[in-house]
N, C-alpha and C. Protein backbone atom coordinates (compact mmCIF):
# COMPACT_ATOMS: atom_id res chain seq x y z
N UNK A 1 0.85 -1.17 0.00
CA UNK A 1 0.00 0.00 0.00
C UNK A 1 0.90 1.24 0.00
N UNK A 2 0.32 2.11 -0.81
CA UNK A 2 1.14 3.31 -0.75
C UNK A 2 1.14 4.39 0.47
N UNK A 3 1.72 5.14 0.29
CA UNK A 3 1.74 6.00 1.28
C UNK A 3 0.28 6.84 0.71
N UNK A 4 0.16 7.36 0.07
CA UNK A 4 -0.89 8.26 -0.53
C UNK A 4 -2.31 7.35 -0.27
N UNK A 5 -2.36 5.91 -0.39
CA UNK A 5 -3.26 5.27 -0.44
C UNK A 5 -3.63 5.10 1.62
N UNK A 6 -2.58 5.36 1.83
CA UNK A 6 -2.87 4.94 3.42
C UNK A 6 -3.49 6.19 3.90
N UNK A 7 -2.77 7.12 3.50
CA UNK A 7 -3.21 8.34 3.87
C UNK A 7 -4.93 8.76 3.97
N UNK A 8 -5.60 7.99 2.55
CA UNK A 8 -6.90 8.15 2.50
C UNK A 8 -7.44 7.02 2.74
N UNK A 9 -7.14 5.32 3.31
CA UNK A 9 -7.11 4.72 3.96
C UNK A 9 -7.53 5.22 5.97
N UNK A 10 -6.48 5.87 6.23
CA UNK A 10 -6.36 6.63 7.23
C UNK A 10 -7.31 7.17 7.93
N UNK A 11 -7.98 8.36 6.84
CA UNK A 11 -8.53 9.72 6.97
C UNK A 11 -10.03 8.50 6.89
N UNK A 12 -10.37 7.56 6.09
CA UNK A 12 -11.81 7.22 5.80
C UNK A 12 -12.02 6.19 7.48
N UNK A 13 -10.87 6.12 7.62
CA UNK A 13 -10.64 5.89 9.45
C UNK A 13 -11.09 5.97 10.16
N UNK A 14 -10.70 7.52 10.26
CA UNK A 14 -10.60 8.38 11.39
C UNK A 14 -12.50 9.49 11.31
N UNK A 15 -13.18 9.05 9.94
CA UNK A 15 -14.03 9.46 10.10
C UNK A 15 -14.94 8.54 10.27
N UNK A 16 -14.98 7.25 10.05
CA UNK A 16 -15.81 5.90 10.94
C UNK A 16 -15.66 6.36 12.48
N UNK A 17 -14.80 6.47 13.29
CA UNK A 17 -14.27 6.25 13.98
C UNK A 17 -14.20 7.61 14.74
N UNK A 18 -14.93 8.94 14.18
CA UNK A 18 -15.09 9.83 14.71
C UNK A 18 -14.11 10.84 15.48
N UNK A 19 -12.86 10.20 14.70
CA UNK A 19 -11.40 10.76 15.71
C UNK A 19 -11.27 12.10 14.76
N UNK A 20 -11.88 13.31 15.54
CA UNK A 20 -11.23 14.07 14.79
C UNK A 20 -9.84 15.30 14.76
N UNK A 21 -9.37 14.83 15.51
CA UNK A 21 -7.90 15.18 15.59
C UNK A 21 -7.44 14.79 14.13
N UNK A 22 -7.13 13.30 14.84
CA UNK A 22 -6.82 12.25 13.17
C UNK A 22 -7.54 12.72 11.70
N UNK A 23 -8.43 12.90 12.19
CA UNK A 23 -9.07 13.02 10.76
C UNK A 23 -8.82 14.28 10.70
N UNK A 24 -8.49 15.41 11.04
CA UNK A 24 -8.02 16.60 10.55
C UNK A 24 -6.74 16.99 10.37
N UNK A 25 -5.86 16.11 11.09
CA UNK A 25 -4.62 16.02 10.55
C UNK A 25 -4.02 15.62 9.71
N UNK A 26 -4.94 14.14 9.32
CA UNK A 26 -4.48 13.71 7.87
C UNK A 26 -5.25 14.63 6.38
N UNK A 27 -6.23 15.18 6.75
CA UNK A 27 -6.81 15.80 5.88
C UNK A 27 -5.89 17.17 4.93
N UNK A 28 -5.02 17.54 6.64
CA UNK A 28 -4.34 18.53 5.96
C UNK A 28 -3.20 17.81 4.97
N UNK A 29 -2.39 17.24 5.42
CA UNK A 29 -1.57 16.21 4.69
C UNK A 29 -1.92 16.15 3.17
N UNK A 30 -3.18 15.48 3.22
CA UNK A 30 -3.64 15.09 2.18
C UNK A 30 -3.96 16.20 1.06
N UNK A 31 -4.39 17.39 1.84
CA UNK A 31 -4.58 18.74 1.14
C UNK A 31 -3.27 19.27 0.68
N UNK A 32 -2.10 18.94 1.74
CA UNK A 32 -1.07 19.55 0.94
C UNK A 32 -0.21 18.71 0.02
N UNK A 33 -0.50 17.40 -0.15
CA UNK A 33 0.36 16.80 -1.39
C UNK A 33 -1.31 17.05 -2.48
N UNK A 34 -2.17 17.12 -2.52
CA UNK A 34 -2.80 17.67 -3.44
C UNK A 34 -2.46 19.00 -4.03
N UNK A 35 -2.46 19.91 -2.99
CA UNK A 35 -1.84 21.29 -3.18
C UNK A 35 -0.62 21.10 -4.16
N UNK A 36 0.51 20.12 -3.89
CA UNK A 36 1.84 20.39 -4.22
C UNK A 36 1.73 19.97 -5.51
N UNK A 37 0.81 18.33 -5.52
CA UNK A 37 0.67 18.10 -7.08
C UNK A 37 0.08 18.91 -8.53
N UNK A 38 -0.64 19.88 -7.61
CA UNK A 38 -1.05 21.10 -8.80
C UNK A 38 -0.17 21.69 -9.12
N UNK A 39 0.79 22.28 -8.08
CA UNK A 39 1.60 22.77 -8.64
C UNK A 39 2.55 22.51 -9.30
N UNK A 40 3.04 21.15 -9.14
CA UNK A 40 4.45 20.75 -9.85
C UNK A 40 3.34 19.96 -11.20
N UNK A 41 2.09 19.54 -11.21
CA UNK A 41 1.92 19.49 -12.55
C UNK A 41 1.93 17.88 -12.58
N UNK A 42 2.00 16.94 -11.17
CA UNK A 42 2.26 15.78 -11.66
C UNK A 42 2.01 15.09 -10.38
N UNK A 43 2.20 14.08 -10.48
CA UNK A 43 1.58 13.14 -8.91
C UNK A 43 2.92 12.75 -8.34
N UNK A 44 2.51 13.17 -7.10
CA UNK A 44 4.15 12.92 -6.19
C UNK A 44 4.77 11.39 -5.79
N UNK A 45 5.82 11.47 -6.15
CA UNK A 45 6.39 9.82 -5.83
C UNK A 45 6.64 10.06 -4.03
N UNK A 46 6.93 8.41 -3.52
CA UNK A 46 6.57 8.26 -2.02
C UNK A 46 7.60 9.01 -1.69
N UNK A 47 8.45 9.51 -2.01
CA UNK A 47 9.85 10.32 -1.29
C UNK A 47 9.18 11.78 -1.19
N UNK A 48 8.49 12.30 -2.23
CA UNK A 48 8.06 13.43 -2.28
C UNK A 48 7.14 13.70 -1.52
N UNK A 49 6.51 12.82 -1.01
CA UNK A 49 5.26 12.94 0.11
C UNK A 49 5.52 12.42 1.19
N UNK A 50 6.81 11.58 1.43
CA UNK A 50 7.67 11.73 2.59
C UNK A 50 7.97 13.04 3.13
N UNK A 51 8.77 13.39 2.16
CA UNK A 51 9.67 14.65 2.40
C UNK A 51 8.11 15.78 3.10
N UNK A 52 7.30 16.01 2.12
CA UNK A 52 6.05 16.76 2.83
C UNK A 52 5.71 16.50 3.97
N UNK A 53 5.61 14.92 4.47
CA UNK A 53 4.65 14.62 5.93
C UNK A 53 6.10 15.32 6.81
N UNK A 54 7.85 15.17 6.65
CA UNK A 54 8.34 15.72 7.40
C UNK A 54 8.04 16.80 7.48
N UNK A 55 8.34 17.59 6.92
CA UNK A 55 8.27 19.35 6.42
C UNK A 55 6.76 19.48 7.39
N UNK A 56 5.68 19.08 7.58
CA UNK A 56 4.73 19.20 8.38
C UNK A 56 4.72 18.93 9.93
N UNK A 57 5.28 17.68 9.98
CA UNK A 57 6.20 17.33 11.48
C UNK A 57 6.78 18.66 12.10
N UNK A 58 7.95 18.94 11.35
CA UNK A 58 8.57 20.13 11.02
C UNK A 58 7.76 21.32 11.71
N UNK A 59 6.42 21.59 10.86
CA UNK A 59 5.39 23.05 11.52
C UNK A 59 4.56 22.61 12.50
N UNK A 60 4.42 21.26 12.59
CA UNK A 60 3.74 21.25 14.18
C UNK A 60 4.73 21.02 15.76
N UNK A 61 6.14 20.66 15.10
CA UNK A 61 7.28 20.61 16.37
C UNK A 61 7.29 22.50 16.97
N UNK A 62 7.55 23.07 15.73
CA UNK A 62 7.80 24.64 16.01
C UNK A 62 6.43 25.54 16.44
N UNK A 63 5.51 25.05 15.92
CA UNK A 63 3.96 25.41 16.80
C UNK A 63 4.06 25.48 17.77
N UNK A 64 4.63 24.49 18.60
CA UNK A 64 4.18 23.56 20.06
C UNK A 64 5.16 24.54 20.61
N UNK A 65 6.24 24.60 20.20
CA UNK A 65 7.20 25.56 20.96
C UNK A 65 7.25 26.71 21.21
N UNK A 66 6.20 27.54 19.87
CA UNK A 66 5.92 28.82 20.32
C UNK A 66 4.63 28.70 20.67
N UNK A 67 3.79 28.13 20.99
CA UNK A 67 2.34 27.91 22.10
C UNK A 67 3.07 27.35 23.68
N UNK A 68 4.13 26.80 23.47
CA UNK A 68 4.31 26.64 24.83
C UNK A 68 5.48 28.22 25.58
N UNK A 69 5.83 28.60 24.31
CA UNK A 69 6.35 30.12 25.08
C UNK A 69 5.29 30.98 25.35
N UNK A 70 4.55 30.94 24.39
CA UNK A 70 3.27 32.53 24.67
C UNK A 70 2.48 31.71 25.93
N UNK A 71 2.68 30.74 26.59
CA UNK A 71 1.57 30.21 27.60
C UNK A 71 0.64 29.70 27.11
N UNK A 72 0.19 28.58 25.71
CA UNK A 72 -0.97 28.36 25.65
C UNK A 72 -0.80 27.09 25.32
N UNK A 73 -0.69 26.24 26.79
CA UNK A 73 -0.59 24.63 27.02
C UNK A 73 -1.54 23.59 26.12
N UNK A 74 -2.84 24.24 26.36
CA UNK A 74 -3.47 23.29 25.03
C UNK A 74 -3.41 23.33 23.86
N UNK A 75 -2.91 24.78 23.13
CA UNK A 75 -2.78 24.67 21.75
C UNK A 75 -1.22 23.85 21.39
N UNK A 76 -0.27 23.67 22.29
CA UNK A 76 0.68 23.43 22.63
C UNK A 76 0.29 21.60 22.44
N UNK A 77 -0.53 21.07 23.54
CA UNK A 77 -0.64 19.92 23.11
C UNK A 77 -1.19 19.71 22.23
N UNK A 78 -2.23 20.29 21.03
CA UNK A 78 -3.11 19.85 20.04
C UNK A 78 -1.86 19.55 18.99
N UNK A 79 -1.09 20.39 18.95
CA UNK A 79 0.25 20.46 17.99
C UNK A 79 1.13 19.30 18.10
N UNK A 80 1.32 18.67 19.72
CA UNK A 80 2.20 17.45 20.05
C UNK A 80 1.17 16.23 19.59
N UNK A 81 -0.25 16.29 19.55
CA UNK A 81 -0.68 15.54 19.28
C UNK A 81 -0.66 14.77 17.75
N UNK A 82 -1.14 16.13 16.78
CA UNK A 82 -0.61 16.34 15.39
C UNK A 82 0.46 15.77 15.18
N UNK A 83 1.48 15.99 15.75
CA UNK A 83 2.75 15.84 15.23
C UNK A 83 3.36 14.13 15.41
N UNK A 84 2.46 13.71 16.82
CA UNK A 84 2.34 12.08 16.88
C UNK A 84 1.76 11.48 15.94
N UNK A 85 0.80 11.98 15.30
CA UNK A 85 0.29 11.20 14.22
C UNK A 85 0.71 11.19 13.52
N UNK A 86 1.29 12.33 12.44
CA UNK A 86 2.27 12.27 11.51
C UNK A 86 3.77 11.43 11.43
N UNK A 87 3.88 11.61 12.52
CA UNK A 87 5.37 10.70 12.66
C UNK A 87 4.76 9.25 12.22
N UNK A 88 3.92 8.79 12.34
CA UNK A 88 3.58 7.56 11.77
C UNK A 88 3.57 6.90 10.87
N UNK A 89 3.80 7.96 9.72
CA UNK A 89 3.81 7.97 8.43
C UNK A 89 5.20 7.97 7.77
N UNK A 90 6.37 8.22 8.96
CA UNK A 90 7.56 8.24 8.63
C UNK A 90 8.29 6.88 8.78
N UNK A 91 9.19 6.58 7.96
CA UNK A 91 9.85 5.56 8.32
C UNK A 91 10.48 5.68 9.76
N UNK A 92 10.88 4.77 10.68
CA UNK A 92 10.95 4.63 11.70
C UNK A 92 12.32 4.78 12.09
N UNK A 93 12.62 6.03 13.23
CA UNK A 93 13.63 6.90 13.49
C UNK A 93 15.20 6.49 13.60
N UNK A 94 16.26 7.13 12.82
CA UNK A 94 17.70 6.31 13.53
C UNK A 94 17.67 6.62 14.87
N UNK A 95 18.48 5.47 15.45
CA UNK A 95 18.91 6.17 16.75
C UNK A 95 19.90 7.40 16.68
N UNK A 96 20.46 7.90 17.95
CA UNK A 96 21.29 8.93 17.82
C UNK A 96 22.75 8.09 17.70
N UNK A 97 22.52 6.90 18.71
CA UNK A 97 23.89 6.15 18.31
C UNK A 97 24.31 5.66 16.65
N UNK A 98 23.11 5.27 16.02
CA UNK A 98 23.67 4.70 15.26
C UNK A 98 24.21 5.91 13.93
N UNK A 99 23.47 7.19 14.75
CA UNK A 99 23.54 8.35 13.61
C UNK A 99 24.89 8.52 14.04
N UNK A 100 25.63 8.83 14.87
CA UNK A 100 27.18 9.04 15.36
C UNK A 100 27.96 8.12 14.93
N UNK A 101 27.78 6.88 14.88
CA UNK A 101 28.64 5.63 14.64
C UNK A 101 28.54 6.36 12.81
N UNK A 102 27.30 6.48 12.21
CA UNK A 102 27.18 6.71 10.09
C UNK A 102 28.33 8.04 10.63
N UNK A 103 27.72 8.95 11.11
CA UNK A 103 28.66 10.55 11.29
C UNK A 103 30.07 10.04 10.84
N UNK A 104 30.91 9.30 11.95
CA UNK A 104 32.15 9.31 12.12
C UNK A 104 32.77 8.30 10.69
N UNK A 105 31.72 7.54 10.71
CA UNK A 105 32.66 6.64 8.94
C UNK A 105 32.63 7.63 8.01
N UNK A 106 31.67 8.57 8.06
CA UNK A 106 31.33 9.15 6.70
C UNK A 106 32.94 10.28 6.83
N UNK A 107 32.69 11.18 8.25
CA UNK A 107 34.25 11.76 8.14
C UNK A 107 35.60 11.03 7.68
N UNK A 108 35.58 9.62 8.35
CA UNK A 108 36.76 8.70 7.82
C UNK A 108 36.78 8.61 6.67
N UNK A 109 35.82 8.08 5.95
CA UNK A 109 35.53 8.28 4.42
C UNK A 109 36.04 9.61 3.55
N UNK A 110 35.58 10.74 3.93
CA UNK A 110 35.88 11.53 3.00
C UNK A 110 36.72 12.08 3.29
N UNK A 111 37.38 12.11 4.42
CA UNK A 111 38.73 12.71 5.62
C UNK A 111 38.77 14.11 5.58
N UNK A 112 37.58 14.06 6.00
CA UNK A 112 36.64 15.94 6.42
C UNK A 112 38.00 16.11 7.65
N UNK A 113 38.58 17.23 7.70
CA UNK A 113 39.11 18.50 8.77
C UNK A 113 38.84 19.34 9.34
N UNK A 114 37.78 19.50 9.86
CA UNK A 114 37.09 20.82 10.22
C UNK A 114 35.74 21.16 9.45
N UNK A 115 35.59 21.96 9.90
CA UNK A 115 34.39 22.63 9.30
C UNK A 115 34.23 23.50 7.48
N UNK A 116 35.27 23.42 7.21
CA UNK A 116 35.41 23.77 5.92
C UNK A 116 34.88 22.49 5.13
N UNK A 117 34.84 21.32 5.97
CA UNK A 117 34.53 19.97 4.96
C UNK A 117 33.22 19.86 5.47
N UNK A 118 32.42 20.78 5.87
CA UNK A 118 30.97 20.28 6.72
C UNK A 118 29.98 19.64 5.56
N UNK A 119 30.18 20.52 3.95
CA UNK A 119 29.19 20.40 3.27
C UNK A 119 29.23 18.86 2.49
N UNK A 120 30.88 18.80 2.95
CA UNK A 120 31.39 17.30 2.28
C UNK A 120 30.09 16.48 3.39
N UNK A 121 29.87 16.42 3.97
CA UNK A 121 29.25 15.48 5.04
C UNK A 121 28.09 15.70 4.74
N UNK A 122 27.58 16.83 4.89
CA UNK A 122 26.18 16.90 4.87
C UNK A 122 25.67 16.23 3.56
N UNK A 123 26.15 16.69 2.73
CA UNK A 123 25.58 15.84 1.21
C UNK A 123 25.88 14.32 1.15
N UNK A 124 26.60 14.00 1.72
CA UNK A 124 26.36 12.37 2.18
C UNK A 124 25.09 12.20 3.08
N UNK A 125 25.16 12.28 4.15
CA UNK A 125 24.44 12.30 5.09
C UNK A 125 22.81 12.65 5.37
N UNK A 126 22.88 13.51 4.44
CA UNK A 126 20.87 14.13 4.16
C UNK A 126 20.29 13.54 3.72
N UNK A 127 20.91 12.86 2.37
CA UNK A 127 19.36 11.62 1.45
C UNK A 127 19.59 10.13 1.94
N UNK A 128 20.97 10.03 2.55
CA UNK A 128 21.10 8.65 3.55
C UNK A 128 19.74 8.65 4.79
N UNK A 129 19.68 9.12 4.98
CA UNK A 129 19.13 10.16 6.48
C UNK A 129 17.70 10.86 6.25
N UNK A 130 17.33 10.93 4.99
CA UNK A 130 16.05 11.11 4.61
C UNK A 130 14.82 11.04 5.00
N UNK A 131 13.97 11.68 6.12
CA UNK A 131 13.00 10.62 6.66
C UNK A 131 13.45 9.93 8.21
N UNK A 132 14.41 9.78 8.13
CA UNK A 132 14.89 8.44 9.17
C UNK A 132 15.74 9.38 9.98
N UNK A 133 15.61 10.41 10.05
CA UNK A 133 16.32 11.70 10.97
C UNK A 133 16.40 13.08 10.80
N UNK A 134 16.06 13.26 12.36
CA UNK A 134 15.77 15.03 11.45
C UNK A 134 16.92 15.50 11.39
N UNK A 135 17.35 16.42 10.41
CA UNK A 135 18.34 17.33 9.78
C UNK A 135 18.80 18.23 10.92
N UNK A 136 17.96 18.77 11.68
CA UNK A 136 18.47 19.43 12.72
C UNK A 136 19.86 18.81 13.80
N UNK A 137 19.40 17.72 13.57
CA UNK A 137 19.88 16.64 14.97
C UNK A 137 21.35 16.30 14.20
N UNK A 138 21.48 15.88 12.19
CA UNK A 138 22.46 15.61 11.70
C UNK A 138 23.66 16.80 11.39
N UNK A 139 22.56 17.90 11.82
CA UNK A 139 23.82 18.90 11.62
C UNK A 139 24.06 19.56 12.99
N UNK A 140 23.69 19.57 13.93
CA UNK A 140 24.34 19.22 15.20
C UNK A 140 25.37 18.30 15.89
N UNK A 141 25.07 17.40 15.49
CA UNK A 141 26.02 16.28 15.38
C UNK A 141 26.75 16.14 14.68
N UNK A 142 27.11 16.27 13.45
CA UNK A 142 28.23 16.60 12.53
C UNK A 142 28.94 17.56 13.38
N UNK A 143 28.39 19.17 13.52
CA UNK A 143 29.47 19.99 14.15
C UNK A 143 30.15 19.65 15.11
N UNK A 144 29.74 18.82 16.11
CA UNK A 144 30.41 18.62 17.22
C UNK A 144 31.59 17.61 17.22
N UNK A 145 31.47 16.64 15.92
CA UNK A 145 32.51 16.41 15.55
C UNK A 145 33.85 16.29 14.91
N UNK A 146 32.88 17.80 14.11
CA UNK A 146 34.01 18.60 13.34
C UNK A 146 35.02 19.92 13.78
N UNK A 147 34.35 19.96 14.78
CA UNK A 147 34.45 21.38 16.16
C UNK A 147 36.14 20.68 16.83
């Protein structure tokens, strides 16, 4: 089953089933790889609607963080909630160990020196890492071992 197919799999779910968190979270999803396919003119392959459910992960992690600065705990959790569901849809997370153990071969590999070789890494490391880790976490971790 596809990802696109689960998605409306999902959503016909979550409206049996009266969950409407779920069912409004996947709806948006679903609205925005519709959205995206108008625009690019073509139907998105599963990487491309990967890459979207992150990029959404993405605006409900940074929601939660500025609802939990302005003080507003429940809009704060509606966003952590969102953002649990979506992760579901992602392939299932590296650890941090095993992201440090890829980090350090990939420096051995290309025999990065510092930070002038960061981009050498990162372009290994991002479509390896696709999905299966957030970018934030791989370029944190890169620096600290290029530092």
């Amino acid at each position: 089953m596809s990802l696109k197919e689960k998605l409306l799999s999902d959503m016909k779910e979550a409206m049996k089933s009266k969950d409407s968190v779920k069912l409004g979270t996947v709806r948006s999803v679903i609205s925005a790889v519709k959205n995206q396919e108008i625009d690019s003119k073509k139907e998105l392959n599963e990487e491309e609607i990967l890459t979207l459910v992150s990029r959404e992960v993405k605006k409900r992690k940074e929601a939660a963080a500025l609802y939990e600065k302005g003080g507003r705990p429940e809009l704060k959790d509606k966003e952590i909630q969102e953002m649990e569901i979506l992760k579901t849809y992602l392939p299932e997370q590296v650890s941090e160990e095993e992201l440090r153990k890829r980090i350090q071969e990939v420096i051995s590999e290309t025999g990065a020196q510092g930070m002038k070789d960061f981009g050498k890494i990162m372009k290994t490391l991002v479509p390896e890492f696709k999905g299966k880790a957030d970018n934030a976490l791989i370029k944190e971790l890169a620096n600290e071992y290029l530092n």
